[in-house]
PDB file of N, CA and C in Angstrom:
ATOM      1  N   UNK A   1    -118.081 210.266 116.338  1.00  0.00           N
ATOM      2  CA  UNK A   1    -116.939 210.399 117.193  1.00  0.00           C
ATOM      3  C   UNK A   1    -117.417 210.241 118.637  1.00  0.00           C
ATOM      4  N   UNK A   2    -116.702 209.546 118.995  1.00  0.00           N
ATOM      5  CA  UNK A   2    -117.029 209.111 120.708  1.00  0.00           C
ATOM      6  C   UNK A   2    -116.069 209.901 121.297  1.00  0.00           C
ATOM      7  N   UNK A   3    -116.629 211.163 122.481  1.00  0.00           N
ATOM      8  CA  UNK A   3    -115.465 211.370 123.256  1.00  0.00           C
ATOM      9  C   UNK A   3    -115.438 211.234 124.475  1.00  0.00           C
ATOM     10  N   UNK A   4    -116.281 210.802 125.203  1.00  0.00           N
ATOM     11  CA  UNK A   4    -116.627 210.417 126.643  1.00  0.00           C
ATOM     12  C   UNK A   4    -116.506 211.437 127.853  1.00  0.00           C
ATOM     13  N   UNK A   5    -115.830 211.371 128.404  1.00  0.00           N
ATOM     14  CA  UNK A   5    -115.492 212.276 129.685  1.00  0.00           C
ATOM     15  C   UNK A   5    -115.238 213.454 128.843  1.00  0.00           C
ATOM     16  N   UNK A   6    -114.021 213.506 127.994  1.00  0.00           N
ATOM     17  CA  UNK A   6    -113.496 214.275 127.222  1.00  0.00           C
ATOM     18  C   UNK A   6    -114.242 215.090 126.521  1.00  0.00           C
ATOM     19  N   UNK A   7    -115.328 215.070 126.345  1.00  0.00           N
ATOM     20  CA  UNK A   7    -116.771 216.219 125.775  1.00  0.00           C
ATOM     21  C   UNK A   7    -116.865 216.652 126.360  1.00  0.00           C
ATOM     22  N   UNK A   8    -116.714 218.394 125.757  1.00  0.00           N
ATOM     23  CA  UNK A   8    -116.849 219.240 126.519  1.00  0.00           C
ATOM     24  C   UNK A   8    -118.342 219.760 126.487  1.00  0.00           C
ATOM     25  N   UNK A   9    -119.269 220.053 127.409  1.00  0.00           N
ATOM     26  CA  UNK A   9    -120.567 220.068 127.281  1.00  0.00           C
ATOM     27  C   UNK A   9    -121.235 221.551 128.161  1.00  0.00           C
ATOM     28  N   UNK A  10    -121.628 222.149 127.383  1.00  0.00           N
ATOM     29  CA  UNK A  10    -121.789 223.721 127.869  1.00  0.00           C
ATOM     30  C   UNK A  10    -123.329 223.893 127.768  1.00  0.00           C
ATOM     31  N   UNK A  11    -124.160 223.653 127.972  1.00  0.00           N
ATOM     32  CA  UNK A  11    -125.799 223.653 128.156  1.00  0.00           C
ATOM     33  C   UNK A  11    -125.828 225.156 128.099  1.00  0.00           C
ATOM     34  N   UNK A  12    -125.088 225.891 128.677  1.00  0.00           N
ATOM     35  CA  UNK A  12    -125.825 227.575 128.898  1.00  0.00           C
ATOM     36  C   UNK A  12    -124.713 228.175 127.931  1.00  0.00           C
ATOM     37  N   UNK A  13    -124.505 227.223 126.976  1.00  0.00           N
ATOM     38  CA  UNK A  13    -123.526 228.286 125.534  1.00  0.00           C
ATOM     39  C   UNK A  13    -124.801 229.275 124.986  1.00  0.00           C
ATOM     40  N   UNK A  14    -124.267 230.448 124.237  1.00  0.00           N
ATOM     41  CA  UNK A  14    -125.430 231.298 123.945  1.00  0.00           C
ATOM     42  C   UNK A  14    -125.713 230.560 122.313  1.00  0.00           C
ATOM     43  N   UNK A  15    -124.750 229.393 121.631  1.00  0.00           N
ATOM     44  CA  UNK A  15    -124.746 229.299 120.317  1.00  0.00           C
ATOM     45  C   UNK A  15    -125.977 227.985 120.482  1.00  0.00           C
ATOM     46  N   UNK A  16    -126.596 228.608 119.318  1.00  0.00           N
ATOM     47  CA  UNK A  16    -127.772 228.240 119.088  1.00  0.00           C
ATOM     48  C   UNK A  16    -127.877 227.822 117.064  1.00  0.00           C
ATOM     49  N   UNK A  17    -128.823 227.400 116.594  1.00  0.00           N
ATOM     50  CA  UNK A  17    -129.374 227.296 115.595  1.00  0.00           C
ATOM     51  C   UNK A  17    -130.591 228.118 115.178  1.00  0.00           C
ATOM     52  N   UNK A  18    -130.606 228.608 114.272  1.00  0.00           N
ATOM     53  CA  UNK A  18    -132.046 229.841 113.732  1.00  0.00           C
ATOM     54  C   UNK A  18    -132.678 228.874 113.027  1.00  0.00           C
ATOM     55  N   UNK A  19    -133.929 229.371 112.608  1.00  0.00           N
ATOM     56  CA  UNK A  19    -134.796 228.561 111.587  1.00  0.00           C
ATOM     57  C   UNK A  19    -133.823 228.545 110.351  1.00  0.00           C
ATOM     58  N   UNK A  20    -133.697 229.795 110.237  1.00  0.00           N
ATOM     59  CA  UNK A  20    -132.690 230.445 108.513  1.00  0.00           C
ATOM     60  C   UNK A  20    -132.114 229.283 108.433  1.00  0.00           C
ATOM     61  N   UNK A  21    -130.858 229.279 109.471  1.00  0.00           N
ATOM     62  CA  UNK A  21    -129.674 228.287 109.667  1.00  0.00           C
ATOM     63  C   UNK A  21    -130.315 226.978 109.018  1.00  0.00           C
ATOM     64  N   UNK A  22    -131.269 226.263 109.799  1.00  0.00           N
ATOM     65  CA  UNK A  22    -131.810 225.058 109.566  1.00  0.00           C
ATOM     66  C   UNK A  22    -132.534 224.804 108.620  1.00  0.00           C
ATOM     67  N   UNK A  23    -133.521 225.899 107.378  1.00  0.00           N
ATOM     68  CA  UNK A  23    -134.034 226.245 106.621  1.00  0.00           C
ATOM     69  C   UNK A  23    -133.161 226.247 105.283  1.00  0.00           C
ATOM     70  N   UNK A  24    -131.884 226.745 105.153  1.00  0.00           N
ATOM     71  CA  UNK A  24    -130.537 226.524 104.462  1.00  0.00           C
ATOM     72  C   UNK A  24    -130.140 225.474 103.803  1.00  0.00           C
ATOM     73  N   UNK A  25    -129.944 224.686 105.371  1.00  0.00           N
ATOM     74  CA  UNK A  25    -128.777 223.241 105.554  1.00  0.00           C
ATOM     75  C   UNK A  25    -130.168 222.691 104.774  1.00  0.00           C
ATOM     76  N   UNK A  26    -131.348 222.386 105.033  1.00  0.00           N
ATOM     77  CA  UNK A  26    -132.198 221.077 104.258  1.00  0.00           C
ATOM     78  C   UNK A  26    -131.960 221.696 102.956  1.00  0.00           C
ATOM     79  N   UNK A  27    -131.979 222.646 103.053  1.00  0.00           N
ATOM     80  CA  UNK A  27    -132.200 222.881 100.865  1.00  0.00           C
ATOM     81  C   UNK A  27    -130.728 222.289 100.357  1.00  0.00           C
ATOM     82  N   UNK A  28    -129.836 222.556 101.233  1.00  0.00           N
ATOM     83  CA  UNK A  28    -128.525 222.372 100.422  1.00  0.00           C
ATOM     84  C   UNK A  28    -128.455 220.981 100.648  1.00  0.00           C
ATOM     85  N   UNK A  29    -128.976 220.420 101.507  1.00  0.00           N
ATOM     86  CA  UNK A  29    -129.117 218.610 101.638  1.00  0.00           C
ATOM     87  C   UNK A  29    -129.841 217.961 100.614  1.00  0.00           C
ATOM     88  N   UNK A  30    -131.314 218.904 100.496  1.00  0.00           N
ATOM     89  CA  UNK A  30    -131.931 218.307  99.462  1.00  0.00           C
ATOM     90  C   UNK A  30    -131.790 218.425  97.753  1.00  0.00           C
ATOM     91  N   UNK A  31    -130.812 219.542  97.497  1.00  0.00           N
ATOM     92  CA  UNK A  31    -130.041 219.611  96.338  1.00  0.00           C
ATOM     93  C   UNK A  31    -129.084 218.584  96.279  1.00  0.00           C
ATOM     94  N   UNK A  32    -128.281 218.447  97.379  1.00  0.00           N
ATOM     95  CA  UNK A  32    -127.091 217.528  97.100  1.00  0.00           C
ATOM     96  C   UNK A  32    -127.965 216.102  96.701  1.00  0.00           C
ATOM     97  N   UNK A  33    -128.727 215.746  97.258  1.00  0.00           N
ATOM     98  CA  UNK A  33    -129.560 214.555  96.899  1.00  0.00           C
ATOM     99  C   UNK A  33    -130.218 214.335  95.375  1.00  0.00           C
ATOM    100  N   UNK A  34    -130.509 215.172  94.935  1.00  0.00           N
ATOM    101  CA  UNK A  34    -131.279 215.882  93.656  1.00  0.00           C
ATOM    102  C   UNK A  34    -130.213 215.457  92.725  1.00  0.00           C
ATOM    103  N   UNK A  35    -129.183 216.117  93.218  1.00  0.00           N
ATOM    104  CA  UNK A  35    -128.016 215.832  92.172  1.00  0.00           C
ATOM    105  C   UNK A  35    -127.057 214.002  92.160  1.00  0.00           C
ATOM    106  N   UNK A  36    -127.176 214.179  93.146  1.00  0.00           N
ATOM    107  CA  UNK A  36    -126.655 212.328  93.162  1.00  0.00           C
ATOM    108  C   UNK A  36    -127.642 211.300  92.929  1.00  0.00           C
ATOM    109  N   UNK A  37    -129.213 211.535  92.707  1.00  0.00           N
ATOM    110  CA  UNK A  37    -130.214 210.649  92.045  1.00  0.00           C
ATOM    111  C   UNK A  37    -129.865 210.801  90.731  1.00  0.00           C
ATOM    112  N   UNK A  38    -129.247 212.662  89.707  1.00  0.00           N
ATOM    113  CA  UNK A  38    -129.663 212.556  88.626  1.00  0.00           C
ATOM    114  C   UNK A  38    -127.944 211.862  87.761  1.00  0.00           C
ATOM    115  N   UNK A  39    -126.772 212.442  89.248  1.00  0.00           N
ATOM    116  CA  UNK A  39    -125.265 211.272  88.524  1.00  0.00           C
ATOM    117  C   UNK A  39    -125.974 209.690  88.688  1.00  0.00           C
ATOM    118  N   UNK A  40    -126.689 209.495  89.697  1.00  0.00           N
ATOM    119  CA  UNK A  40    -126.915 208.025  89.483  1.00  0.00           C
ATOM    120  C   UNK A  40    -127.826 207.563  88.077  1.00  0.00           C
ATOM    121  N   UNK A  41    -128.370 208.767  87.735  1.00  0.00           N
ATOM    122  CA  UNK A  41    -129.775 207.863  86.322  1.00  0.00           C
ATOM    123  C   UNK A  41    -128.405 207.582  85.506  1.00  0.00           C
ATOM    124  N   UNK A  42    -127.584 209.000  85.312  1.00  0.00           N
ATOM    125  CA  UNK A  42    -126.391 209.053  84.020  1.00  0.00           C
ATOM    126  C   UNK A  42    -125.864 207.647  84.029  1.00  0.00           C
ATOM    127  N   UNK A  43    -125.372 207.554  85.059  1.00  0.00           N
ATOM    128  CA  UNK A  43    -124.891 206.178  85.382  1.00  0.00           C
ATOM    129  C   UNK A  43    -125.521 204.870  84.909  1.00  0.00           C
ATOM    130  N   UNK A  44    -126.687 204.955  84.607  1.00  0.00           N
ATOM    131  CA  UNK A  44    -127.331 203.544  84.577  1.00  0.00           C
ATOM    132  C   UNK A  44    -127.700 202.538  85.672  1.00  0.00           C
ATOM    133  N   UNK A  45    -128.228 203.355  86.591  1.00  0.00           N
ATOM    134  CA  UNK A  45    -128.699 203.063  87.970  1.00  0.00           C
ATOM    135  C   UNK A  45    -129.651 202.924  88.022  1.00  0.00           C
ATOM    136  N   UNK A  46    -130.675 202.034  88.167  1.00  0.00           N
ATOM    137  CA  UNK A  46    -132.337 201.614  87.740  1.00  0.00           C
ATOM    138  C   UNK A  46    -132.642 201.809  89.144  1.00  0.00           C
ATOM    139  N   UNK A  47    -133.421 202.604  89.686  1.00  0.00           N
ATOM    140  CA  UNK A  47    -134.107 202.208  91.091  1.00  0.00           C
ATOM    141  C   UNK A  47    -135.523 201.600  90.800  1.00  0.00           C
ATOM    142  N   UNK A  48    -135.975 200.774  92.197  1.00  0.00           N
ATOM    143  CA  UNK A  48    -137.516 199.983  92.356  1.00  0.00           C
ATOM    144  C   UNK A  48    -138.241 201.598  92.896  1.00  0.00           C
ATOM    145  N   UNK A  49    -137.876 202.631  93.379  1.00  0.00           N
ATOM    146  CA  UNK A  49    -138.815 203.530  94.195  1.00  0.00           C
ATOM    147  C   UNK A  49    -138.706 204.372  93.078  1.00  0.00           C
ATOM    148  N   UNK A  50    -139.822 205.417  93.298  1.00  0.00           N
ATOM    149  CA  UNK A  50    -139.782 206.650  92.101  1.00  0.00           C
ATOM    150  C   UNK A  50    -138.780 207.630  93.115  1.00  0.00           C
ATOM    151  N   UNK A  51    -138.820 208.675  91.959  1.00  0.00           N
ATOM    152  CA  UNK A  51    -137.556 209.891  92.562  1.00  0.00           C
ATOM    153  C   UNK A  51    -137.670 210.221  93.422  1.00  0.00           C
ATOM    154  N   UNK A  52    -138.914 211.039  94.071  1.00  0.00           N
ATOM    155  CA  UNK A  52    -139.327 211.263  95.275  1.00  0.00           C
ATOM    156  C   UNK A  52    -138.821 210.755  96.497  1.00  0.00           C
ATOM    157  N   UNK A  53    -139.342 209.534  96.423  1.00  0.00           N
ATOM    158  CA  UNK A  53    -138.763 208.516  97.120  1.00  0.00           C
ATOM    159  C   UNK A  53    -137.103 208.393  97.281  1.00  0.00           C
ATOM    160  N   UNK A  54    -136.634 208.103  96.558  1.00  0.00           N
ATOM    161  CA  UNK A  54    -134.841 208.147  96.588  1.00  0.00           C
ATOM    162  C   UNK A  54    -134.512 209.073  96.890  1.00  0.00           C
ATOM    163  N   UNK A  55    -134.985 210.421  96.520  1.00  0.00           N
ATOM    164  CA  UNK A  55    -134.285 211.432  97.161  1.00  0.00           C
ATOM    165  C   UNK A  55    -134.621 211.745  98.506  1.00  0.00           C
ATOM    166  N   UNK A  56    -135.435 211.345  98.867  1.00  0.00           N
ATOM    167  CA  UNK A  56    -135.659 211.627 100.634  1.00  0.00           C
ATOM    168  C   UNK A  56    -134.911 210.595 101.176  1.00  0.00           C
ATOM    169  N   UNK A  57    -134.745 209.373 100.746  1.00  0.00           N
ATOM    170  CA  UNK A  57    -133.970 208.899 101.273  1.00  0.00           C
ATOM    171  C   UNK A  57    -132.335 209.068 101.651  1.00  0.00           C
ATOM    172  N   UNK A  58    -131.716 209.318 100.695  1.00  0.00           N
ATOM    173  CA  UNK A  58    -130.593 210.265 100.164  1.00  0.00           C
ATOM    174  C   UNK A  58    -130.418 210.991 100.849  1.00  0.00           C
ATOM    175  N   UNK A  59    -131.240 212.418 101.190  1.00  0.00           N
ATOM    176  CA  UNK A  59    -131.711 213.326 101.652  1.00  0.00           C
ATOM    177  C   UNK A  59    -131.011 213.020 103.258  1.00  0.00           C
ATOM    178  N   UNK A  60    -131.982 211.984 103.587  1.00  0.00           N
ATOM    179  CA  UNK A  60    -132.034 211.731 105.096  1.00  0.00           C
ATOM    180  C   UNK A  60    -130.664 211.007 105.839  1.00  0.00           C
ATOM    181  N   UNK A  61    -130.024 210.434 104.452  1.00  0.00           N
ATOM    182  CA  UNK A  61    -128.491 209.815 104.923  1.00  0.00           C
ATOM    183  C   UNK A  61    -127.627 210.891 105.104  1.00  0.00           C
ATOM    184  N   UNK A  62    -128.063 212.233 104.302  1.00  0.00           N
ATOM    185  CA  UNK A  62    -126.635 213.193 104.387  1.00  0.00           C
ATOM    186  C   UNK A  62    -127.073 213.736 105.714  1.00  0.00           C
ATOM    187  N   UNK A  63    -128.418 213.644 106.422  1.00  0.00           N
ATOM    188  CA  UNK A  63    -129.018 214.618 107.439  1.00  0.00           C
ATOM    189  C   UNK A  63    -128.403 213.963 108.994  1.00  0.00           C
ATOM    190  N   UNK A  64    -128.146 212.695 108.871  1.00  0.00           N
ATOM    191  CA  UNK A  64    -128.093 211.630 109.833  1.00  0.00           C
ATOM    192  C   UNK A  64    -126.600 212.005 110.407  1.00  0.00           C
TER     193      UNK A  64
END
C-alpha cells in the first residue's frame, strides 16, 4: 500500500516489537510453509529443490 504524504509516521511511538513477538511470527511462518510444501506433495507437485529448500523459500514469501 502506497500512502504518500498521507502516512502517518510517528518515530517516537512507544510501540515496538519484542524478540517473543518476532520469535512467534517466524514459527507460525515457518509452519504455515511446512504445511503448504506437505498440501503441495498431496497434490502431486514434484519440486527440483529438496524440502528444506522449498520451505525457506515459502517461508520467506509469507515474511516479505
Amino acid at each position: 500500500m502506497i500512502l504518500g504524504e498521507a502516512a502517518q509516521v510517528d518515530l517516537d511511538s512507544d510501540i515496538s516489537l519484542n524478540d517473543v513477538d518476532i520469535r512467534s511470527r517466524n514459527e507460525i511462518i515457518l509452519k504455515e510453509a511446512e504445511a503448504t510444501f506437505e498440501v503441495s506433495q498431496a497434490l502431486g507437485i514434484a519440486f527440483l529443490e529438496n524440502r528444506s529448500q522449498i520451505v525457506s523459500r515459502l517461508a520467506n514469501l509469507d515474511g516479505v
